[in-house]
N, C-alpha and C. Protein backbone atom coordinates (compact mmCIF):
# COMPACT_ATOMS: atom_id res chain seq x y z
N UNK A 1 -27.10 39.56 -79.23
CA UNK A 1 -26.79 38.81 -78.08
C UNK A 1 -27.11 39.60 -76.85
N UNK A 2 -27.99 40.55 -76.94
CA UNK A 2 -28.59 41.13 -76.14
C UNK A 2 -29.85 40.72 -75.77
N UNK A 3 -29.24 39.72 -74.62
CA UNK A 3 -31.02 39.71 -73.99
C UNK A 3 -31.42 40.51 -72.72
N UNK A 4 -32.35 40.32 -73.24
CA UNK A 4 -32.92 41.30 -71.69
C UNK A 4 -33.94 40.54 -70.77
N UNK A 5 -33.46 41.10 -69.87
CA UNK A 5 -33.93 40.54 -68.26
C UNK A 5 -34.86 41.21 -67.85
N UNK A 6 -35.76 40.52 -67.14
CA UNK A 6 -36.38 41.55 -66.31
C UNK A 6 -35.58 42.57 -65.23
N UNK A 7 -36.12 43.27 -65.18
CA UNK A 7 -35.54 44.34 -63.95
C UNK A 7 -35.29 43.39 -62.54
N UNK A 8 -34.34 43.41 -61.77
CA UNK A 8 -34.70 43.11 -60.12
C UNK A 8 -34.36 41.40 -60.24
N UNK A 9 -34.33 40.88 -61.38
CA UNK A 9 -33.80 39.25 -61.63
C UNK A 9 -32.18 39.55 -62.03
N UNK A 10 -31.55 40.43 -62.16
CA UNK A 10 -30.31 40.52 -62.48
C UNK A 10 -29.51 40.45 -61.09
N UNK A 11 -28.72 39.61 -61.09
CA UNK A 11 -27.96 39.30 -59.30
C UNK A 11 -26.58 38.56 -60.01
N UNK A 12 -25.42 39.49 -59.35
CA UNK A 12 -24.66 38.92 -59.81
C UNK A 12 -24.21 37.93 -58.93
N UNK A 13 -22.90 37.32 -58.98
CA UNK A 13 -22.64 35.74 -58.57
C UNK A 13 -22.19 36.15 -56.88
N UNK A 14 -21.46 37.13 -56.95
CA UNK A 14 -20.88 37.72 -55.36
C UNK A 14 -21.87 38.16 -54.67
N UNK A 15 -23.24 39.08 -55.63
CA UNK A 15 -24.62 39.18 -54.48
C UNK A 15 -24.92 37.93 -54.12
N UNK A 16 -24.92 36.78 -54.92
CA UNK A 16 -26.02 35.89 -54.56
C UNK A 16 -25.24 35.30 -53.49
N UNK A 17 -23.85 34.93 -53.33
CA UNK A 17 -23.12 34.45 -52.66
C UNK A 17 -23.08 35.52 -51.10
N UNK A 18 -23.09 36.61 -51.42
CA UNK A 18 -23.50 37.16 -49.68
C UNK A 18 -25.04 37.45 -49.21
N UNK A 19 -25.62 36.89 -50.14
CA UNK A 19 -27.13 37.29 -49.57
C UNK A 19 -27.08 35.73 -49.17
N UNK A 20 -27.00 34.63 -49.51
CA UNK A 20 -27.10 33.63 -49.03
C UNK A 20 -25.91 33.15 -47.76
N UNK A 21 -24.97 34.06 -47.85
CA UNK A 21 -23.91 33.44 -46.63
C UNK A 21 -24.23 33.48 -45.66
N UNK A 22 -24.91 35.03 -44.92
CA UNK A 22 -25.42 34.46 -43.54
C UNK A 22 -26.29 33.65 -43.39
N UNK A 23 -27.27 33.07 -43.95
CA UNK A 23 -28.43 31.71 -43.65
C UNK A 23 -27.19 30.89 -43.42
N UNK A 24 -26.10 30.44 -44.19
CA UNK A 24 -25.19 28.77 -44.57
C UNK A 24 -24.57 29.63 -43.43
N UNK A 25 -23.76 30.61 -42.63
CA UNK A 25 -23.14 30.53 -41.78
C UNK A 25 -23.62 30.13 -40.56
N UNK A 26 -25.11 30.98 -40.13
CA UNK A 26 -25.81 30.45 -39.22
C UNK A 26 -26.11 28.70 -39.16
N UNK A 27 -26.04 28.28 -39.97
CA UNK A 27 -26.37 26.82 -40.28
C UNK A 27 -24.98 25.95 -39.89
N UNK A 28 -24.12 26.92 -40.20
CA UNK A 28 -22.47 25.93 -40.41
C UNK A 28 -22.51 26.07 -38.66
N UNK A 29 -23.02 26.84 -38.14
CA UNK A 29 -22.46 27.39 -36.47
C UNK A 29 -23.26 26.59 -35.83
N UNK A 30 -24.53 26.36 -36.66
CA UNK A 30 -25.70 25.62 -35.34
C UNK A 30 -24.94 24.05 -35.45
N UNK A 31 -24.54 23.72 -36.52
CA UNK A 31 -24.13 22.42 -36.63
C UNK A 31 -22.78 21.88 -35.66
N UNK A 32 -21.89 22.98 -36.15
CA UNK A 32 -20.59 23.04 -34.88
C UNK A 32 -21.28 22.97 -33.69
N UNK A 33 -21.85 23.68 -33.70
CA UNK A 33 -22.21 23.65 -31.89
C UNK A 33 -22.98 22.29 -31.49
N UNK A 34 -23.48 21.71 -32.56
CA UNK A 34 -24.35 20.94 -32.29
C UNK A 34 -22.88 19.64 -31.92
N UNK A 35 -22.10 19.39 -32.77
CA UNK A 35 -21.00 18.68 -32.89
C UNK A 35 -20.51 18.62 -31.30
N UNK A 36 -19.61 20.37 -31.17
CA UNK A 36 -19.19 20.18 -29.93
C UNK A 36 -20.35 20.33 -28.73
N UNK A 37 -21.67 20.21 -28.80
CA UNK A 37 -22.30 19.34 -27.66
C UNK A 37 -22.20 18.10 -27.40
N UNK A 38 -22.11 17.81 -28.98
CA UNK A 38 -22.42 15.95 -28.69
C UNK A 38 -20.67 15.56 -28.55
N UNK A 39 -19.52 16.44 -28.85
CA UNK A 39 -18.64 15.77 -28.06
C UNK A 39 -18.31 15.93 -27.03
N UNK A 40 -18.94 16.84 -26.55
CA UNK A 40 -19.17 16.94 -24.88
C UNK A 40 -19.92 15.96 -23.97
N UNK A 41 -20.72 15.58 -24.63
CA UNK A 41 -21.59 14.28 -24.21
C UNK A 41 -20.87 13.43 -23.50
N UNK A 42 -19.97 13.38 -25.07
CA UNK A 42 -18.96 11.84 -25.20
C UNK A 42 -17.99 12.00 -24.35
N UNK A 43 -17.38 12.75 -24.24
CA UNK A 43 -16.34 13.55 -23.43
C UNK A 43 -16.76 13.07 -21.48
N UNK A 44 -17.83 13.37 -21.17
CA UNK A 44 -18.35 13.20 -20.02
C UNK A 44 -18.28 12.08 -19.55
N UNK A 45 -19.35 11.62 -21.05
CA UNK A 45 -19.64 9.76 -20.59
C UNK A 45 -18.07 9.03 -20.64
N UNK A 46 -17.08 9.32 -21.02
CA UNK A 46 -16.05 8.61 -21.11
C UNK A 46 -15.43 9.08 -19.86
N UNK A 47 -15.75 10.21 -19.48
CA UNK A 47 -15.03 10.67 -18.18
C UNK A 47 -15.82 9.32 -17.19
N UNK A 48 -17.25 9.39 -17.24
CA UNK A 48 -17.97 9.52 -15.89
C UNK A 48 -17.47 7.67 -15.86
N UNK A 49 -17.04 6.91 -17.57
CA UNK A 49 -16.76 5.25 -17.32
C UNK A 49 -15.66 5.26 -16.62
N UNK A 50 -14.95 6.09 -16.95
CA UNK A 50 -13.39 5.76 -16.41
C UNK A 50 -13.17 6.29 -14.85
N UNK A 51 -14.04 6.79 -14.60
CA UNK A 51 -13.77 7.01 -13.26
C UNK A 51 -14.58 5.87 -12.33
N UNK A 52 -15.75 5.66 -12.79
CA UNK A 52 -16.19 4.39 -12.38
C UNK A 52 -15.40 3.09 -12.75
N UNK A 53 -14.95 3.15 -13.89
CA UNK A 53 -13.77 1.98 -13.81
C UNK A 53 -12.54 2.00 -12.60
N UNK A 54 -12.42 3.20 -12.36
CA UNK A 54 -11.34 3.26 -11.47
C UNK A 54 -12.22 3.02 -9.64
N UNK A 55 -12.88 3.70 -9.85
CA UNK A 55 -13.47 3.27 -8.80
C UNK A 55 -13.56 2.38 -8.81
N UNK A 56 -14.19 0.80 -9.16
CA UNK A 56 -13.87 -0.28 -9.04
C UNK A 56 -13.04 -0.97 -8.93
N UNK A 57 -12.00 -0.46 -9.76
CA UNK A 57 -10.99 -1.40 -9.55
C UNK A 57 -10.25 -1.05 -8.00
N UNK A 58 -10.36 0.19 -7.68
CA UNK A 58 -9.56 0.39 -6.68
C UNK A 58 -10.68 -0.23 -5.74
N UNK A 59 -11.55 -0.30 -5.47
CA UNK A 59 -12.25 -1.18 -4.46
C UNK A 59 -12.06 -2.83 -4.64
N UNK A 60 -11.99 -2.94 -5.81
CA UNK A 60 -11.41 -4.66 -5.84
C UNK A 60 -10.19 -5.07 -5.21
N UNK A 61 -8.89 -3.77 -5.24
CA UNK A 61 -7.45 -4.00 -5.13
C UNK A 61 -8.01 -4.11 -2.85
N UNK A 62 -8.54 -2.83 -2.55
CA UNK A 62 -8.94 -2.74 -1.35
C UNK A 62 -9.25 -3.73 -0.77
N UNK A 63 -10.63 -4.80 -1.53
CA UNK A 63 -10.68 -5.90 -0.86
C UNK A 63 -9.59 -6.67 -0.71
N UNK A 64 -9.29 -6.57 -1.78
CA UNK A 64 -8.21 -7.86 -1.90
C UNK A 64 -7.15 -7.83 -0.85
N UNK A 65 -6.42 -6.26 -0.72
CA UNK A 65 -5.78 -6.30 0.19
C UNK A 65 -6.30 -6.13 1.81
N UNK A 66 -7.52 -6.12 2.01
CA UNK A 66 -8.11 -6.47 3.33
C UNK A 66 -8.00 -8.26 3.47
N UNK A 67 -8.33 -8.74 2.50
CA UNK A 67 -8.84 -10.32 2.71
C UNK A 67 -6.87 -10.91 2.73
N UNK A 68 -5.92 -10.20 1.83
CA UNK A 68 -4.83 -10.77 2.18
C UNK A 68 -4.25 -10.31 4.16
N UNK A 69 -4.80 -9.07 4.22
CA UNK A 69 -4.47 -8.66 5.59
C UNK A 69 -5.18 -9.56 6.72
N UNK A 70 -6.30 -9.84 6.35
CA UNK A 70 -6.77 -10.78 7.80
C UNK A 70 -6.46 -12.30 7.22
N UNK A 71 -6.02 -12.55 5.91
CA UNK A 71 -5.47 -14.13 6.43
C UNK A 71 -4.09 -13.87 6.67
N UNK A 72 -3.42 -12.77 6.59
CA UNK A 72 -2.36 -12.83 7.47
C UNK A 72 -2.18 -12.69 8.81
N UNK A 73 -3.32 -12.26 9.55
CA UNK A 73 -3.65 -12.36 10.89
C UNK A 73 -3.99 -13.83 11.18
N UNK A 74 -5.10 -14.23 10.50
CA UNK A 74 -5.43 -15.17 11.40
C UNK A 74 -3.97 -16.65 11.32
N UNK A 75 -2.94 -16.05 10.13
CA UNK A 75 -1.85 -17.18 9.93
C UNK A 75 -1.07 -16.85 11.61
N UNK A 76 -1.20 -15.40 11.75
CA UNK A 76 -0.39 -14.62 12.93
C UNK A 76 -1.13 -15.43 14.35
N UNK A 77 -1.93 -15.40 14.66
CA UNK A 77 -2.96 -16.19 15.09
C UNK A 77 -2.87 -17.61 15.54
N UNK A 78 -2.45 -18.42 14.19
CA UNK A 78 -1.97 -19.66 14.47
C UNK A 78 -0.56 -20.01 14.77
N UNK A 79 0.38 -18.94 14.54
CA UNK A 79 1.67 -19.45 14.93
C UNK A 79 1.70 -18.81 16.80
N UNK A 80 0.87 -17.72 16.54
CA UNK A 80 1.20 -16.93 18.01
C UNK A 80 0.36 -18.24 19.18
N UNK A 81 -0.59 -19.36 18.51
CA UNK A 81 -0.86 -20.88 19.50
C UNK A 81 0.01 -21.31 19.49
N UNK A 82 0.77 -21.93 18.17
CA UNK A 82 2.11 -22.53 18.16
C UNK A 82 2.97 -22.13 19.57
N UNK A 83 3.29 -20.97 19.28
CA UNK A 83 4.18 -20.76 19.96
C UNK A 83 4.05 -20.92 21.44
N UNK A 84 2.49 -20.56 22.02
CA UNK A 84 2.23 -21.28 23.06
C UNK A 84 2.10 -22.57 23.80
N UNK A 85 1.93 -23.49 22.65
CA UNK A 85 1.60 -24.70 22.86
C UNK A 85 3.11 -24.90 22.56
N UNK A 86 4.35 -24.72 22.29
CA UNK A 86 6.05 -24.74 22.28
C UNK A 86 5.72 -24.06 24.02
N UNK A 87 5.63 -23.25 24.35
CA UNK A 87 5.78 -22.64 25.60
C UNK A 87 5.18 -23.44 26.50
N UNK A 88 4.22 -24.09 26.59
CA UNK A 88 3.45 -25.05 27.41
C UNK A 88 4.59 -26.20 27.74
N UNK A 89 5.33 -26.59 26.73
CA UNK A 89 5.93 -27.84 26.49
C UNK A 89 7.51 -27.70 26.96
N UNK A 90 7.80 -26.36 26.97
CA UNK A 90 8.94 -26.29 27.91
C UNK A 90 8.91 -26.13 29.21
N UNK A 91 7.44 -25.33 29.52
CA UNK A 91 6.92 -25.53 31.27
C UNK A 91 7.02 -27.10 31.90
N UNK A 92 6.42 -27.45 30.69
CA UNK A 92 6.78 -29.18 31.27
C UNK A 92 7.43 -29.72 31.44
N UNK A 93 8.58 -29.68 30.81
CA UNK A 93 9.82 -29.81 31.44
C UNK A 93 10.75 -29.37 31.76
N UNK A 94 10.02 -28.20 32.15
CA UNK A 94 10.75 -27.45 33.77
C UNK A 94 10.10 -27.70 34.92
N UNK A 95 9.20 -28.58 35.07
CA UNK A 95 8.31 -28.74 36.35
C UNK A 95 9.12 -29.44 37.24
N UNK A 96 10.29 -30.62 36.87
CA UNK A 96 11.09 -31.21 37.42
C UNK A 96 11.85 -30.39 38.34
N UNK A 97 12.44 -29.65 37.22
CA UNK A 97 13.75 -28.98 37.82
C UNK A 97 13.57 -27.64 38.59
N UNK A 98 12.61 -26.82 38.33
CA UNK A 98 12.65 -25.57 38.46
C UNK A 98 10.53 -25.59 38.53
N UNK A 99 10.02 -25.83 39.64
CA UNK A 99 8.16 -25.42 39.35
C UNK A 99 8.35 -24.53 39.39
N UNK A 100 8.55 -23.08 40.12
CA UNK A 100 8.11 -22.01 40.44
C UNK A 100 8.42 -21.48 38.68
N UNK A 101 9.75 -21.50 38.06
CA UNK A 101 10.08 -21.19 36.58
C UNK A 101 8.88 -21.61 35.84
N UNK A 102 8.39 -23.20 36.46
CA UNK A 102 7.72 -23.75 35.26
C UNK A 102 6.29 -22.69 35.47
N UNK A 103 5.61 -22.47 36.69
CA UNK A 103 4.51 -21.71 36.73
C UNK A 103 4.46 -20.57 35.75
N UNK A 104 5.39 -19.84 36.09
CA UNK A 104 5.78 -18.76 35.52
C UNK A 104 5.36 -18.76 33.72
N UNK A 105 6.60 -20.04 33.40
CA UNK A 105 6.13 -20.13 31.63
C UNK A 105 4.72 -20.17 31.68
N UNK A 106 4.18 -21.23 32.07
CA UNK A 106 2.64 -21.77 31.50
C UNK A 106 1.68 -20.62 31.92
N UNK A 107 1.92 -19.44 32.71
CA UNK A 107 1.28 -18.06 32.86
C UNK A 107 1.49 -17.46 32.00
N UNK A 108 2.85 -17.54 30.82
CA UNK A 108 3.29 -16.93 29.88
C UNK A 108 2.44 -17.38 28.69
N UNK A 109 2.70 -18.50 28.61
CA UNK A 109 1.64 -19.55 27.79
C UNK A 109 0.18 -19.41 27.47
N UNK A 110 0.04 -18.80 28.71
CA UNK A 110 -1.78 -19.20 28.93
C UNK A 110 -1.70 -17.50 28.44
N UNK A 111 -1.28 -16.37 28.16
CA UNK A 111 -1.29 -14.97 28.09
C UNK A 111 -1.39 -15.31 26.36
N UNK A 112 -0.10 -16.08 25.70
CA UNK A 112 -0.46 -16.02 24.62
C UNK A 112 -1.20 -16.80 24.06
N UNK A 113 -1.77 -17.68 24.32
CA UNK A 113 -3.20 -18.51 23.59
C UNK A 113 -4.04 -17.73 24.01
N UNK A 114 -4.64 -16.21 24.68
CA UNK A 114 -5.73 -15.25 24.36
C UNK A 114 -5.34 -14.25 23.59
N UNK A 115 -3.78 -14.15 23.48
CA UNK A 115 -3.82 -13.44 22.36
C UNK A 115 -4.38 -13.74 21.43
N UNK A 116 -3.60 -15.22 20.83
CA UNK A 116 -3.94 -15.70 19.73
C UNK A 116 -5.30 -15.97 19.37
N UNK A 117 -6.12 -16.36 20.88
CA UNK A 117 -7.80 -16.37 20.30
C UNK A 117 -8.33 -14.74 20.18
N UNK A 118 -7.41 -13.94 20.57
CA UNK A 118 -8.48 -12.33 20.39
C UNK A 118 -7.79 -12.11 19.12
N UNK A 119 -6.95 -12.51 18.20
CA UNK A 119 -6.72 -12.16 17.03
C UNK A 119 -7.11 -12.87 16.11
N UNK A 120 -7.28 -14.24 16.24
CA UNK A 120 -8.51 -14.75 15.43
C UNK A 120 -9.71 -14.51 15.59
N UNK A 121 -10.07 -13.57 15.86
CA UNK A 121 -11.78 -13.24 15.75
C UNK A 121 -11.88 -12.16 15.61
N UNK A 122 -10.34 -11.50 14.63
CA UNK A 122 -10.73 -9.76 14.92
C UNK A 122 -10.37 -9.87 12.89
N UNK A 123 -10.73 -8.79 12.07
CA UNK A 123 -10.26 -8.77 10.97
C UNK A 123 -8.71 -7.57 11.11
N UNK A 124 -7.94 -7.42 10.52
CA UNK A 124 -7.05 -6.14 9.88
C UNK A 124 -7.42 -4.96 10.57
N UNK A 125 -8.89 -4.87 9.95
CA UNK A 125 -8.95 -3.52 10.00
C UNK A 125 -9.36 -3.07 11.43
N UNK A 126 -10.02 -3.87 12.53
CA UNK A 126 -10.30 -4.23 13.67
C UNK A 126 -9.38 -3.90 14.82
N UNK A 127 -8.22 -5.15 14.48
CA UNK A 127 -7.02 -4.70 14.70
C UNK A 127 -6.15 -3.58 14.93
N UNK A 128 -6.71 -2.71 13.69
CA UNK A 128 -6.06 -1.29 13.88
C UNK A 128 -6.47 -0.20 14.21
N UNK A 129 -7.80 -0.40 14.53
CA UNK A 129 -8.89 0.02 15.32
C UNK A 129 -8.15 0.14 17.12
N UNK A 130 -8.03 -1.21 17.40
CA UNK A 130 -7.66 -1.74 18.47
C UNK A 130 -6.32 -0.85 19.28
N UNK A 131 -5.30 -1.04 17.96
CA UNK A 131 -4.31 -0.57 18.58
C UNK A 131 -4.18 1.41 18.54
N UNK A 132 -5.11 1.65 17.70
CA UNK A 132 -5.20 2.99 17.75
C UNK A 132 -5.72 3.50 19.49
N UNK A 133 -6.82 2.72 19.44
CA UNK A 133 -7.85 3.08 20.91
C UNK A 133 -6.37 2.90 22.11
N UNK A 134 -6.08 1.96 21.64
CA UNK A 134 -4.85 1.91 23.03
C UNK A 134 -3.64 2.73 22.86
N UNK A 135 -3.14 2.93 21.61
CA UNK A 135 -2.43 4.52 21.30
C UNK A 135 -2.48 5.37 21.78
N UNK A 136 -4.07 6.19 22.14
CA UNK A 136 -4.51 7.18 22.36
C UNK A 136 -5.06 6.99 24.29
N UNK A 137 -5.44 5.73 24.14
CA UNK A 137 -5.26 5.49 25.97
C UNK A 137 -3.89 5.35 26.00
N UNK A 138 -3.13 5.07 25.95
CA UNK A 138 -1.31 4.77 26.94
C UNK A 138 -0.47 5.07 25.74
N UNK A 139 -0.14 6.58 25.71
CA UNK A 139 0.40 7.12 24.66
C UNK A 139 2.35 6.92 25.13
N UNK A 140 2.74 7.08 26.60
CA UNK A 140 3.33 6.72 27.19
C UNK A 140 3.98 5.26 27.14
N UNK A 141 3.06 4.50 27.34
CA UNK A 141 3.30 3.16 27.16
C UNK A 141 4.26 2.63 25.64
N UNK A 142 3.15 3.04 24.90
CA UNK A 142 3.50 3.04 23.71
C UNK A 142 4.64 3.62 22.81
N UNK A 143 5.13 4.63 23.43
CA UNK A 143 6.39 5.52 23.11
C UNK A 143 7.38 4.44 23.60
N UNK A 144 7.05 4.09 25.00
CA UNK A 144 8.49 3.46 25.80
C UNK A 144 8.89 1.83 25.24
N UNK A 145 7.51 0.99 25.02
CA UNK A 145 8.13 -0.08 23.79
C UNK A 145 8.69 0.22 22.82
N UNK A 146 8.20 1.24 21.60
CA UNK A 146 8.73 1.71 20.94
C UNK A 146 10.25 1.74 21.14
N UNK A 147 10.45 2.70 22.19
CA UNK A 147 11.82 3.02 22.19
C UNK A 147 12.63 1.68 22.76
N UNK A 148 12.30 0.84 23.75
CA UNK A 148 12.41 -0.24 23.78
C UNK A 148 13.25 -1.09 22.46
N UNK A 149 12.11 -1.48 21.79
CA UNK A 149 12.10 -1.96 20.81
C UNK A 149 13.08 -1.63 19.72
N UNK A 150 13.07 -0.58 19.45
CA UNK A 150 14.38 0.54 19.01
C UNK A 150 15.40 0.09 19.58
N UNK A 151 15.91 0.52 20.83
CA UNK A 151 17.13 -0.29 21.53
C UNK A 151 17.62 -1.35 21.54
N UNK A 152 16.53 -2.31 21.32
CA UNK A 152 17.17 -3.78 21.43
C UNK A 152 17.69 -3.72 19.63
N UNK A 153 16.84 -3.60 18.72
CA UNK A 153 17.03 -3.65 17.33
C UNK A 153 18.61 -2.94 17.25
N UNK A 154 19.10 -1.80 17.40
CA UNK A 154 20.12 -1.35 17.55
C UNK A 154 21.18 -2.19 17.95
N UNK A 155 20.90 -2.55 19.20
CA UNK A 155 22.26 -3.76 20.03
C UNK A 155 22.21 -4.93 19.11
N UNK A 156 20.98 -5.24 18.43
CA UNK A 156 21.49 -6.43 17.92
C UNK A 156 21.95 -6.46 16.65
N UNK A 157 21.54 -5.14 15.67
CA UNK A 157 22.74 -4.83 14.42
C UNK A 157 23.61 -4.99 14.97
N UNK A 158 24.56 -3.51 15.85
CA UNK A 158 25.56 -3.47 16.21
C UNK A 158 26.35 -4.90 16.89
N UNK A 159 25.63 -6.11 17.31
CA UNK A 159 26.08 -7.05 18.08
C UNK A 159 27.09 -7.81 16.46
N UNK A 160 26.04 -7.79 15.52
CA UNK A 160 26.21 -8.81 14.47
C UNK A 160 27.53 -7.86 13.49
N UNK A 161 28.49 -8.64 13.34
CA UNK A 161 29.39 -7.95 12.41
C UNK A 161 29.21 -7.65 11.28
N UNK A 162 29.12 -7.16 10.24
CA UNK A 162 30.03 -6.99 9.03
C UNK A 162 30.56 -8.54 8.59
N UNK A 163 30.02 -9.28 7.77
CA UNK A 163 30.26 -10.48 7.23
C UNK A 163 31.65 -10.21 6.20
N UNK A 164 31.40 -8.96 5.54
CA UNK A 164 32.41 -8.47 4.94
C UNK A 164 33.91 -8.11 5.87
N UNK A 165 33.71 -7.32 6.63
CA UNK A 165 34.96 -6.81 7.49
C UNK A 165 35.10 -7.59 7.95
N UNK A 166 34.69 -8.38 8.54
CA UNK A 166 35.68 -9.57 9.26
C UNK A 166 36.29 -10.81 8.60
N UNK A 167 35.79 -11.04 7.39
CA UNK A 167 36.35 -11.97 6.55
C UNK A 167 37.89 -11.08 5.87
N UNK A 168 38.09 -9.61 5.72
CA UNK A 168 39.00 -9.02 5.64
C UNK A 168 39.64 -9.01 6.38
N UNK A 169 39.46 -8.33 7.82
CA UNK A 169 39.90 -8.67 9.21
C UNK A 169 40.93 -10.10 8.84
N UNK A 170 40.65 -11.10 9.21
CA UNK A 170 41.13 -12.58 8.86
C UNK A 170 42.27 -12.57 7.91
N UNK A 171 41.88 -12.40 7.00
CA UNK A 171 42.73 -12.56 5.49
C UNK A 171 44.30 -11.66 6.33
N UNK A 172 43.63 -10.40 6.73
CA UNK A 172 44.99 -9.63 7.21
C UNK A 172 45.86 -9.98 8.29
N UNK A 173 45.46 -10.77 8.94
CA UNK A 173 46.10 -11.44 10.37
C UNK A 173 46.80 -12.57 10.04
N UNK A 174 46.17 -13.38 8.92
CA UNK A 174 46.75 -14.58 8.28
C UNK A 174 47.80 -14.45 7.72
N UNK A 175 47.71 -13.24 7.07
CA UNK A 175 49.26 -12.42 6.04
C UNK A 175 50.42 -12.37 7.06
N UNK A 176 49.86 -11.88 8.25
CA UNK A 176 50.91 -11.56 9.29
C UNK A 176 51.54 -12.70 9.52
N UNK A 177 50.94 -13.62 10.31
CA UNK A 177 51.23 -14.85 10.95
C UNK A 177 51.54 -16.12 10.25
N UNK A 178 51.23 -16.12 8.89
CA UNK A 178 51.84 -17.11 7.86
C UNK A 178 53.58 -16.52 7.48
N UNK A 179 53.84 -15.48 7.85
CA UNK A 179 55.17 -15.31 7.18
C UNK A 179 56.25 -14.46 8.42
N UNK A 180 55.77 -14.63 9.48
CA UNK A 180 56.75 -14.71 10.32
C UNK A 180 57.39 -12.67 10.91
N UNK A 181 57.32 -12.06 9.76
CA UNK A 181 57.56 -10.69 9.83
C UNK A 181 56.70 -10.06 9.18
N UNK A 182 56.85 -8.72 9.82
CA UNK A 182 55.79 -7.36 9.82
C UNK A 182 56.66 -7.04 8.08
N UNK A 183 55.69 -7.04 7.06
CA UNK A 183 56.38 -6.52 6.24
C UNK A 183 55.49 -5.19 5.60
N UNK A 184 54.30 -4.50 6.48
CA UNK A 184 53.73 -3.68 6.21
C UNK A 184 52.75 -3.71 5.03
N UNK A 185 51.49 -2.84 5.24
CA UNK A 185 50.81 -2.97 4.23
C UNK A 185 50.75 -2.06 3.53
């Protein structure tokens, strides 16, 4: 049971297995790499959809909320005529009683039907254009409505009660005056 080999054909199973490992390792590495290129690819292209998805959508939400902002102007627009053409109609009948009053309104009148036509022909964003430029011309101005505006808002919380406290208020005065004596609370 002795055979014989040629010389130099004898390789045992662990040579053959490391003379061949670096070729299959180099091979196993080019393939990984090849892998994580191509999921880098994928990686990108899924980046580069989703950001273009987002980009779109956020430009769709943008329009949308521009086109809801100028039909809420131009609704602003039509009540701010309303309200002139109501203002016209009380000049009129104050012309009887009071002309110089009535002049006065229908000057008031005639101020806001150009509002209302310079805000129908402007969009949102126009608008805020508008009031910036005059921000920055009458910075002054603009502080003192403000504060204005502030003041009156203030007096007229403070004017309006507590729906709560004063319905308490009540209840406690009633206790008093339904029974004749202070019997403390």
């Amino acid at each position: 049971m002795n055979s014989q080999q040629p010389s130099g054909t004898n390789i045992s199973p662990s040579q053959s297995a490391r003379s061949s490992q670096p070729g299959s390792e180099q091979g196993v590495r080019a393939k990984a790499g090849e892998a994580v290129s191509k999921l880098a690819d994928v990686a990108q292209q899924a980046g580069t959809q989703a950001k273009e998805a987002a980009s779109s959508l956020a430009s769709d939400a943008n329009d949308r909320a521009k086109g809801f902002l100028t039909q809420q102007v131009a609704s602003g627009a039509d009540l701010a005529g309303h309200v002139a053409d109501s203002v016209r109609s009380a000049a009129d009948s104050l012309d009887r009683s009071a002309p110089q009053l009535a002049n006065f309104v229908r000057s008031a009148a005639e101020r806001v039907e150009e509002f209302s036509d310079d805000m129908r022909g402007k969009s949102a964003e126009e608008l805020m254009r508008t009031a910036s430029d005059f921000t920055r011309r009458q910075p002054a101005l603009v502080f003192g409505l403000a504060s204005l505006a502030g003041f009156v808002l203030l007096r007229v919380l403070k004017s309006n009660p507590d729906a709560g406290s004063s319905r308490n208020n009540r209840r406690g005065s009633e206790r008093f005056q339904g029974s004749g004596q202070f019997h403390g609370v």
